[in-house]
Protein backbone atom coordinates (compact mmCIF):
# COMPACT_ATOMS: atom_id res chain seq x y z
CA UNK A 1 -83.12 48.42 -81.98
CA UNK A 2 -80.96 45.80 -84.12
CA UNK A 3 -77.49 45.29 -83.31
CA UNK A 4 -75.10 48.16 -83.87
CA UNK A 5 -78.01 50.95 -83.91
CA UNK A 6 -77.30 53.99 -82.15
CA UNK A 7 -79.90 56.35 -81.05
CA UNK A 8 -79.61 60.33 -79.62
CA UNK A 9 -81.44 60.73 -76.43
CA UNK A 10 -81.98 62.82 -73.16
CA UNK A 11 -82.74 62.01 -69.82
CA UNK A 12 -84.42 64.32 -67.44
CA UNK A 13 -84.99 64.35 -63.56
CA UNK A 14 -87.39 67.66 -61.93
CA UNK A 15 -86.07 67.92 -58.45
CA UNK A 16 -88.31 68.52 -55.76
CA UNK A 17 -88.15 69.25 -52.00
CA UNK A 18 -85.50 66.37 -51.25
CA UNK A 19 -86.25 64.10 -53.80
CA UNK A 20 -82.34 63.87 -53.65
CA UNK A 21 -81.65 63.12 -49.96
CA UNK A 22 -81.89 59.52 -50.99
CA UNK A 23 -79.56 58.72 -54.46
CA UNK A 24 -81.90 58.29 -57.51
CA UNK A 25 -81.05 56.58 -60.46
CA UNK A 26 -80.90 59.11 -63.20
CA UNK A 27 -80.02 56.74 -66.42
CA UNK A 28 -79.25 52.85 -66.15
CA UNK A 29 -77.43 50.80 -69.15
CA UNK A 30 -79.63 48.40 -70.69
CA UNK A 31 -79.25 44.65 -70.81
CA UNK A 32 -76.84 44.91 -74.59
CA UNK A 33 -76.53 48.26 -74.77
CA UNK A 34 -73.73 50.77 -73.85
CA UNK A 35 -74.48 54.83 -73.25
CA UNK A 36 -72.28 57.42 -73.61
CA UNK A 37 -73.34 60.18 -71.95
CA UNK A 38 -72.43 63.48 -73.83
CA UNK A 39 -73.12 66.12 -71.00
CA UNK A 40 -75.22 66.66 -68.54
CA UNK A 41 -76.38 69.48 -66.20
CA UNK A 42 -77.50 70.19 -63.01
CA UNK A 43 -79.67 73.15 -61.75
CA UNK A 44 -80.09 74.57 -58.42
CA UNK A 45 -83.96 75.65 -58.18
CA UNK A 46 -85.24 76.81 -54.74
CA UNK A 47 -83.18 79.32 -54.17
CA UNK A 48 -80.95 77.47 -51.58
CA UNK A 49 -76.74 76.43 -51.36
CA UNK A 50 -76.78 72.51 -52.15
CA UNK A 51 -73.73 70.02 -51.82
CA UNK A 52 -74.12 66.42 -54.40
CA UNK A 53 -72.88 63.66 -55.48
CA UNK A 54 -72.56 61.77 -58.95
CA UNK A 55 -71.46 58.04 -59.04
CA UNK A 56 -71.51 55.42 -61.42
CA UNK A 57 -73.12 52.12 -59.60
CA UNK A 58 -71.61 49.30 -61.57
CA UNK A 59 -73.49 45.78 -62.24
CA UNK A 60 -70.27 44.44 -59.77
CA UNK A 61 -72.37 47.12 -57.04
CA UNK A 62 -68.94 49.48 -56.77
CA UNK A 63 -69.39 53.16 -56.94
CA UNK A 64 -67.11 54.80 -58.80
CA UNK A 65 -67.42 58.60 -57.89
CA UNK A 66 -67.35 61.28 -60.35
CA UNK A 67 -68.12 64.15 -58.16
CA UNK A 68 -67.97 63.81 -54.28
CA UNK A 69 -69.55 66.67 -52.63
CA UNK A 70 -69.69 69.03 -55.47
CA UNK A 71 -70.66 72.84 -54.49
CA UNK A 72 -73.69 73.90 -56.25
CA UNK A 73 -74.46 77.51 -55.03
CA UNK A 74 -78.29 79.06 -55.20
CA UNK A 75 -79.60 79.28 -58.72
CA UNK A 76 -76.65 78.19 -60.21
CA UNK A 77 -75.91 75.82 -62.83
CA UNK A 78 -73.16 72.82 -63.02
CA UNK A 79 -72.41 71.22 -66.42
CA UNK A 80 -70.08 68.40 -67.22
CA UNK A 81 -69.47 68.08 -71.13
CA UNK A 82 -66.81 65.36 -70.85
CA UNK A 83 -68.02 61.84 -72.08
CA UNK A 84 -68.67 58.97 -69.29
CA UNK A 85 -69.45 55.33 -70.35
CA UNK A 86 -71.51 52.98 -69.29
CA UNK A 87 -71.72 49.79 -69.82
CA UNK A 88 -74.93 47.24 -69.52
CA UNK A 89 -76.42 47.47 -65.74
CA UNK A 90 -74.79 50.36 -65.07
CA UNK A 91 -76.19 53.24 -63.64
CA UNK A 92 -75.58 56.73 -62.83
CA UNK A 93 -77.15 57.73 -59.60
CA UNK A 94 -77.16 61.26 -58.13
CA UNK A 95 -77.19 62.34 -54.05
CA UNK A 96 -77.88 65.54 -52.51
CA UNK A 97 -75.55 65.54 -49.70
CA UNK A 98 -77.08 68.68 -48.21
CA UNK A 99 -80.75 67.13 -47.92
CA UNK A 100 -82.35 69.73 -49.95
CA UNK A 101 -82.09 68.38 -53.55
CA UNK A 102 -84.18 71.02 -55.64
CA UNK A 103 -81.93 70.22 -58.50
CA UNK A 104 -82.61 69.72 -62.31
CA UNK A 105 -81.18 67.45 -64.17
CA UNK A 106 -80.59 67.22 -68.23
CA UNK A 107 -78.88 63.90 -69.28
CA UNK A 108 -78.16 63.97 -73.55
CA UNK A 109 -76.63 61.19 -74.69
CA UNK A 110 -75.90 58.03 -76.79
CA UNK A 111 -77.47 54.85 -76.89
CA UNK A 112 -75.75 51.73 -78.56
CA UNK A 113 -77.03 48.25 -79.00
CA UNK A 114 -74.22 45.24 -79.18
């Protein structure tokens, strides 16, 4: 990518038997690049109640939370369709506070080089 390209793109995590009882990384800001994330959505797959968390992780190594122990009931879905930014060496990581973590995730956004 040259300076000032911008490129469409999705990010996708398949949950698993708590694969979230640890926070994962779902999308990190390149070195000279800043994302805009466009939406993204969460899924509830086994069939059970879960309880997570979404945080930015900042390159200073603050989390800033977006959702602190957000209800997602039993085969339900979550979407957020506001825009989030981050900047280079951030990340967005995600926690299952309840331990399960059988949660998809969809991640669609923007990509731009400085």
């Amino acid at each position: 990518m040259a300076s000032g390209d911008e490129l469409l793109k999705v990010a996708t995590h398949l949950g698993s038997a708590n694969d979230l009882a640890t926070a994962q990384t779902i999308l990190t800001a390149g070195s000279g690049k800043t994302v805009t994330i466009i939406s993204m959505s969460l899924c509830e797959t086994a069939g059970a109640d879960e309880t997570f968390d979404v945080y930015i992780d900042t390159a200073s190594g603050a989390h800033a939370y977006l959702y602190l122990e957000q209800s997602l009931p039993s085969k339900s879905t979550f979407v957020h369709n506001d825009k989030i930014i981050l900047e280079a060496a951030d990340h967005l990581d995600v926690h299952c506070a309840t331990g399960g973590g059988d949660i998809d995730i969809i991640i669609s956004y923007l990509e731009q080089e400085l």
